[in-house]
PDB file of N, CA and C in Angstrom:
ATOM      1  N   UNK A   1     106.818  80.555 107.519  1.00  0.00           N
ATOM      2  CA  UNK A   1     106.839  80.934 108.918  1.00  0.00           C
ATOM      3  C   UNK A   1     105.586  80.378 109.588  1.00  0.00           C
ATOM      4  N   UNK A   2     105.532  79.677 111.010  1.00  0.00           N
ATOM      5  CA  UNK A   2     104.487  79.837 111.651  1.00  0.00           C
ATOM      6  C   UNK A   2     103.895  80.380 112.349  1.00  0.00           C
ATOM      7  N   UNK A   3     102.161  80.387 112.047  1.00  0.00           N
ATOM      8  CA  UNK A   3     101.583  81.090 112.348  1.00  0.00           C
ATOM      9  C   UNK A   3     101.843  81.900 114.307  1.00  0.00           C
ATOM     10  N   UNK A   4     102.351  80.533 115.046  1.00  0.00           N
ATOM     11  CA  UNK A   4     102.767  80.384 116.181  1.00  0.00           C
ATOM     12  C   UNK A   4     103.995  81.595 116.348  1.00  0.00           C
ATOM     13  N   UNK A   5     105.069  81.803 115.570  1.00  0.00           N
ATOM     14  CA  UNK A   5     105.463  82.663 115.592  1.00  0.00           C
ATOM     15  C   UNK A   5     105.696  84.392 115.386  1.00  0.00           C
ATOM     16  N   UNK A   6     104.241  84.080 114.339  1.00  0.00           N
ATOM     17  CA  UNK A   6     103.743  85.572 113.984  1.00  0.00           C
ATOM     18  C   UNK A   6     103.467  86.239 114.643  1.00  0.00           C
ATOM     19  N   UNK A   7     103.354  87.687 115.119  1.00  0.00           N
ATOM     20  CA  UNK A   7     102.818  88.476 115.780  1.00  0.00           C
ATOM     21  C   UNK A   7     101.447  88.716 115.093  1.00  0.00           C
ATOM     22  N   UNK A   8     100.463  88.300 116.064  1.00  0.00           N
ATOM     23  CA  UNK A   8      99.481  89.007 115.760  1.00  0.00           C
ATOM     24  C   UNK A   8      98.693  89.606 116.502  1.00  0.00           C
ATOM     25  N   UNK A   9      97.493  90.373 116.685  1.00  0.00           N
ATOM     26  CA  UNK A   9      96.952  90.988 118.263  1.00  0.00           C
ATOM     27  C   UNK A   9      95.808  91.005 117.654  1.00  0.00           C
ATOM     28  N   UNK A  10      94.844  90.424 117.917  1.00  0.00           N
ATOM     29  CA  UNK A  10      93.601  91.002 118.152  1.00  0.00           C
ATOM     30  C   UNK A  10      92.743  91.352 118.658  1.00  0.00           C
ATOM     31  N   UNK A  11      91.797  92.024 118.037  1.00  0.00           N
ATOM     32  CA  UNK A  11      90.765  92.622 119.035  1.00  0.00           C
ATOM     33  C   UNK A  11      89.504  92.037 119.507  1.00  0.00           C
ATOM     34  N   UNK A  12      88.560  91.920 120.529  1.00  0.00           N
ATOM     35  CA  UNK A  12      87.456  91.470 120.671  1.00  0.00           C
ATOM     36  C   UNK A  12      85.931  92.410 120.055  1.00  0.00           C
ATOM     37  N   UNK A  13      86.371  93.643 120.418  1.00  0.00           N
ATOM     38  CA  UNK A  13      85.531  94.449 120.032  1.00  0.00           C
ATOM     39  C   UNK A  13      86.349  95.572 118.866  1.00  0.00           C
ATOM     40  N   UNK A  14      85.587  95.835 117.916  1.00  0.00           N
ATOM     41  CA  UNK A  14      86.299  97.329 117.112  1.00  0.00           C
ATOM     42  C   UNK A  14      86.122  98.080 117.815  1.00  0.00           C
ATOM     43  N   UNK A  15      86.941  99.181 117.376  1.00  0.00           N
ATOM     44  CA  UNK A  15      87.171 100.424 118.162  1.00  0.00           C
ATOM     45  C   UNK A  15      85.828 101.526 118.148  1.00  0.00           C
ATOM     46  N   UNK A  16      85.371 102.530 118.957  1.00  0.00           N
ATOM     47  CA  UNK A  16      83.966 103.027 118.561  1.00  0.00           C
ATOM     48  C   UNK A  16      84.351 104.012 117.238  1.00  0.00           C
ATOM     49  N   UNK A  17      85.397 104.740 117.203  1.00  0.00           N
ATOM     50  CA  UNK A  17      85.381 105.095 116.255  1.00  0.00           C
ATOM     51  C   UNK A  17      85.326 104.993 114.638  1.00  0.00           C
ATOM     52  N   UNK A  18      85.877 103.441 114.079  1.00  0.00           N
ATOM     53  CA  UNK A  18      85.361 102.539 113.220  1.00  0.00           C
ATOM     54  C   UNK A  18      84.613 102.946 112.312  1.00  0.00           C
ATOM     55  N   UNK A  19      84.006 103.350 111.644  1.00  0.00           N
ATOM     56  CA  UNK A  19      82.848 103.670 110.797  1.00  0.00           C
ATOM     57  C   UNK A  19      82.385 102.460 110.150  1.00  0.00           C
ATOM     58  N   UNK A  20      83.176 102.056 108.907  1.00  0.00           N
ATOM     59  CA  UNK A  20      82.837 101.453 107.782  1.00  0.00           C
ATOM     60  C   UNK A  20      83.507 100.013 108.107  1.00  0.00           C
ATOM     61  N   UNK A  21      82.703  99.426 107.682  1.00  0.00           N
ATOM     62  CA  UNK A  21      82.668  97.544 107.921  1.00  0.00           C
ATOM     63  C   UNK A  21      84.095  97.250 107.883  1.00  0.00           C
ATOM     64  N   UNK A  22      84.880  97.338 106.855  1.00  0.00           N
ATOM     65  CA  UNK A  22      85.836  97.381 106.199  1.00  0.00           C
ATOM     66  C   UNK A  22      87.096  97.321 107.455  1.00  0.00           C
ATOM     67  N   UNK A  23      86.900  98.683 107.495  1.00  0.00           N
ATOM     68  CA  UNK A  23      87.594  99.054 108.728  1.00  0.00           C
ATOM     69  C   UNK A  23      87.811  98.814 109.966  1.00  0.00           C
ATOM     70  N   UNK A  24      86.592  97.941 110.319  1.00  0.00           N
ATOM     71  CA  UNK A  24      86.329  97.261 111.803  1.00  0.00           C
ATOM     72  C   UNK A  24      86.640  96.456 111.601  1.00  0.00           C
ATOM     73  N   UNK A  25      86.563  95.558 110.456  1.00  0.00           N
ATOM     74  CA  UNK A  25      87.129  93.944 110.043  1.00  0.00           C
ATOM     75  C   UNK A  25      88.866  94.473 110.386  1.00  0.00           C
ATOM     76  N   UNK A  26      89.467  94.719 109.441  1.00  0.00           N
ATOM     77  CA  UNK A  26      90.645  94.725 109.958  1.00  0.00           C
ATOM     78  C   UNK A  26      91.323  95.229 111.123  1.00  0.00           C
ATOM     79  N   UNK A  27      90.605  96.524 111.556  1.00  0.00           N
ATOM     80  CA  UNK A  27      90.956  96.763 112.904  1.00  0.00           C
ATOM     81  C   UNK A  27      91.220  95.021 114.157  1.00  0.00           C
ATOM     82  N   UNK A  28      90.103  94.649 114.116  1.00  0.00           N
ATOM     83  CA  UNK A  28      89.710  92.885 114.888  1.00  0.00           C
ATOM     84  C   UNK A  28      90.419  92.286 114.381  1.00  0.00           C
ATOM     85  N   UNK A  29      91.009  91.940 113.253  1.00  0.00           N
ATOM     86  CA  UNK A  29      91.771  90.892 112.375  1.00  0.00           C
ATOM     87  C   UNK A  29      93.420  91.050 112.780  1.00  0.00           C
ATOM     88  N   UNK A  30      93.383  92.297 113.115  1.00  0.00           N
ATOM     89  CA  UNK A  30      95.452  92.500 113.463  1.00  0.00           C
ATOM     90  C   UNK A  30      95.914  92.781 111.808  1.00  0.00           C
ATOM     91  N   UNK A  31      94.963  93.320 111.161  1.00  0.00           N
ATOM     92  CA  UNK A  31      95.954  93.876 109.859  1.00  0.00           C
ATOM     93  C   UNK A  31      96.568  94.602 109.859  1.00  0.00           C
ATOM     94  N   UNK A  32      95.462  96.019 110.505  1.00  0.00           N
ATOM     95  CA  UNK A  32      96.306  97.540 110.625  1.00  0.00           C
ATOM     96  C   UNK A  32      96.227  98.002 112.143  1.00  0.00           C
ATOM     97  N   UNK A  33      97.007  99.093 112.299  1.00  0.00           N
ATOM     98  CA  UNK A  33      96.792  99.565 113.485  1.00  0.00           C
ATOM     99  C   UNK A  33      97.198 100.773 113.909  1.00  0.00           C
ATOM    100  N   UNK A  34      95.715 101.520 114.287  1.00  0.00           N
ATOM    101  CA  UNK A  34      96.035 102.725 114.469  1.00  0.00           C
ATOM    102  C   UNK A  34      97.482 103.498 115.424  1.00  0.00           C
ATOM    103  N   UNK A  35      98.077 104.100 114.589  1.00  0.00           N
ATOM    104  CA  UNK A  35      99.236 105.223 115.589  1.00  0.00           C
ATOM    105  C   UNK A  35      98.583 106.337 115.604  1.00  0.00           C
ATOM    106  N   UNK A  36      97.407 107.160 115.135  1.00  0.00           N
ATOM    107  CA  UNK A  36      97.261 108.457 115.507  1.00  0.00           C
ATOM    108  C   UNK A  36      96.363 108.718 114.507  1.00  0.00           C
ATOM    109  N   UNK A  37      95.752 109.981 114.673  1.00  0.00           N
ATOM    110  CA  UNK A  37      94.812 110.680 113.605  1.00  0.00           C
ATOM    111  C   UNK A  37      94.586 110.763 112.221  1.00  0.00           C
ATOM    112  N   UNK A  38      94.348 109.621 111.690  1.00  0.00           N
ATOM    113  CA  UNK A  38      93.853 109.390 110.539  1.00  0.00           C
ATOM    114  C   UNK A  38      95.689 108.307 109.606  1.00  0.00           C
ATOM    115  N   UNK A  39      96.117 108.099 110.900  1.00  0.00           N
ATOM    116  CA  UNK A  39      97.526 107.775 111.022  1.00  0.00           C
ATOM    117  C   UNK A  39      97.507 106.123 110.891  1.00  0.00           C
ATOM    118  N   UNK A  40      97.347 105.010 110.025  1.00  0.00           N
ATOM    119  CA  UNK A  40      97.749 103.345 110.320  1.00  0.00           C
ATOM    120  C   UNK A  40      98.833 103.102 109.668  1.00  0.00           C
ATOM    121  N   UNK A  41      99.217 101.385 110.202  1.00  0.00           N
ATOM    122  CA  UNK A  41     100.302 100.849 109.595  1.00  0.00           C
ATOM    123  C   UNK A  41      99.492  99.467 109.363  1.00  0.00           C
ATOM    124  N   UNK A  42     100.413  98.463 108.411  1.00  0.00           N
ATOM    125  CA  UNK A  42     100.248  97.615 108.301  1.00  0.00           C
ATOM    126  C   UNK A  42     101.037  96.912 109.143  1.00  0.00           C
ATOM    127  N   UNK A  43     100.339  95.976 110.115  1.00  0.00           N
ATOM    128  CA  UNK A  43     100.626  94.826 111.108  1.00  0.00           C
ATOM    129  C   UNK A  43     101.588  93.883 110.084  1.00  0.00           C
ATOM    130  N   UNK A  44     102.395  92.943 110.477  1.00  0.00           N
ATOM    131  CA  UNK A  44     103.012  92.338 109.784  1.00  0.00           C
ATOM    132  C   UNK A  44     102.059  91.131 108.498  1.00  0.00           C
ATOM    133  N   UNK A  45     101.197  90.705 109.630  1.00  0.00           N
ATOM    134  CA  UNK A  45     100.468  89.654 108.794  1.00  0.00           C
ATOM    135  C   UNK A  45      99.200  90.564 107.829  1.00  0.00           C
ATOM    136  N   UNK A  46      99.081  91.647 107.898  1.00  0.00           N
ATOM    137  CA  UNK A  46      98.342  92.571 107.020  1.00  0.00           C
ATOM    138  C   UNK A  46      99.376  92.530 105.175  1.00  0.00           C
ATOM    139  N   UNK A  47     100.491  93.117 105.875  1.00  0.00           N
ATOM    140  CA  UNK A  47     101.292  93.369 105.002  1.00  0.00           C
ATOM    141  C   UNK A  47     101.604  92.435 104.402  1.00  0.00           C
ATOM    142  N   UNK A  48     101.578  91.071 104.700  1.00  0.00           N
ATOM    143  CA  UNK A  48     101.543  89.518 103.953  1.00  0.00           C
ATOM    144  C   UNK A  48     100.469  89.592 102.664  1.00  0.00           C
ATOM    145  N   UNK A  49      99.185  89.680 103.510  1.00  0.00           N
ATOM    146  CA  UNK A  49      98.541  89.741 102.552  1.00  0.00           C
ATOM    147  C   UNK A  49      98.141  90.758 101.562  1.00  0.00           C
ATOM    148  N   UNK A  50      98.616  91.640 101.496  1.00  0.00           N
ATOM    149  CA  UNK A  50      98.625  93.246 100.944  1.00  0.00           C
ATOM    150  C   UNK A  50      99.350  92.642  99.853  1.00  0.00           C
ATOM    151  N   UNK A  51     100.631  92.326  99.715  1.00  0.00           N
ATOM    152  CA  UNK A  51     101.947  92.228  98.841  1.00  0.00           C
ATOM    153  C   UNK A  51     101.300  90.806  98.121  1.00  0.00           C
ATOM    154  N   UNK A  52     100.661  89.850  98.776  1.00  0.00           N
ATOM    155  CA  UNK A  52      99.985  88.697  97.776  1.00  0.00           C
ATOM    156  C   UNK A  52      98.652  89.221  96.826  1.00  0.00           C
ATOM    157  N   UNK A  53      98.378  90.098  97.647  1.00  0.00           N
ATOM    158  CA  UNK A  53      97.306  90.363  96.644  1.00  0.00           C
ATOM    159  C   UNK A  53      97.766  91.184  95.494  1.00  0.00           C
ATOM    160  N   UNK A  54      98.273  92.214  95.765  1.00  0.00           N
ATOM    161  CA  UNK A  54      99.341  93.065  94.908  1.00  0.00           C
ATOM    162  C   UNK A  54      99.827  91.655  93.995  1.00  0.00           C
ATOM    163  N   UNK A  55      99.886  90.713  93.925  1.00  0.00           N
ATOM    164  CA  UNK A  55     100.704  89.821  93.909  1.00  0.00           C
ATOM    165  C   UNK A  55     100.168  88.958  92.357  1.00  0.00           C
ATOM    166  N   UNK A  56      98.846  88.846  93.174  1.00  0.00           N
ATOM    167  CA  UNK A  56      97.716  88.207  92.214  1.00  0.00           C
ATOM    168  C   UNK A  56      97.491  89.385  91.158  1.00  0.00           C
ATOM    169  N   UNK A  57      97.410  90.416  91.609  1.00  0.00           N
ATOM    170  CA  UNK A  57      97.168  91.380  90.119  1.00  0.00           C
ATOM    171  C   UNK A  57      97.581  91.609  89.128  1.00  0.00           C
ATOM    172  N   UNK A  58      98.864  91.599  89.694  1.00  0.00           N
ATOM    173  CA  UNK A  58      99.704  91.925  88.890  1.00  0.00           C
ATOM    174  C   UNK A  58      99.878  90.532  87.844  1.00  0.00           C
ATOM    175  N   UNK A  59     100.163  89.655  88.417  1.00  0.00           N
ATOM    176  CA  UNK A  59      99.716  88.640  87.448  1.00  0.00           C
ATOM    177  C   UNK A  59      98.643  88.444  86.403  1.00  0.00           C
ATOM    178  N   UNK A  60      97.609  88.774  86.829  1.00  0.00           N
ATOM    179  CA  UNK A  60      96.745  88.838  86.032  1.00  0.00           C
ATOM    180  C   UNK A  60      96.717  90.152  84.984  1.00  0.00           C
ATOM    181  N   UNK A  61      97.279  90.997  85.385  1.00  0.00           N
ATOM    182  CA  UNK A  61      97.408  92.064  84.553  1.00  0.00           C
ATOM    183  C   UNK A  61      98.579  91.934  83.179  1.00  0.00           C
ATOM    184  N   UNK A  62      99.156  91.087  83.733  1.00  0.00           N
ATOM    185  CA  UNK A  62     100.680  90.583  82.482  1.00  0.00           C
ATOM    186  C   UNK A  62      99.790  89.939  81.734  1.00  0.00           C
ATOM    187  N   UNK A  63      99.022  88.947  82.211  1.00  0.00           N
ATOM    188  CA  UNK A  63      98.462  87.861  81.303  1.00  0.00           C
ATOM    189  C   UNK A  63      98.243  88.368  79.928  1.00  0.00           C
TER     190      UNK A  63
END
């Protein structure tokens, strides 16, 4: 798929609530996105890379 067609949104600034690095990175990146109180989802292109990484482990874990 191209990237051109992906949905993605990002942010300029993290959100103030944010705490941990972690969390502000992907907040800006369009991985996850908050619906509510302590409430995220994975953005589509989050979930890409979630399931590859899952992906890589598991591989390495058969080895």
């Amino acid at each position: 798929m191209r990237v051109s067609q992906f949905f993605i949104s990002t942010l300029k600034e993290a959100p103030a609530e944010a705490e941990l690095v972690s969390h502000r990175l992907m907040l800006r990146a369009g991985l996850i996105k908050r619906l509510g109180s302590g409430l995220y989802t994975w953005m589509p292109l989050g979930l890409r890379v979630s399931r590859k990484v899952e992906h890589i482990v598991r591989e390495e874990m058969d080895k």
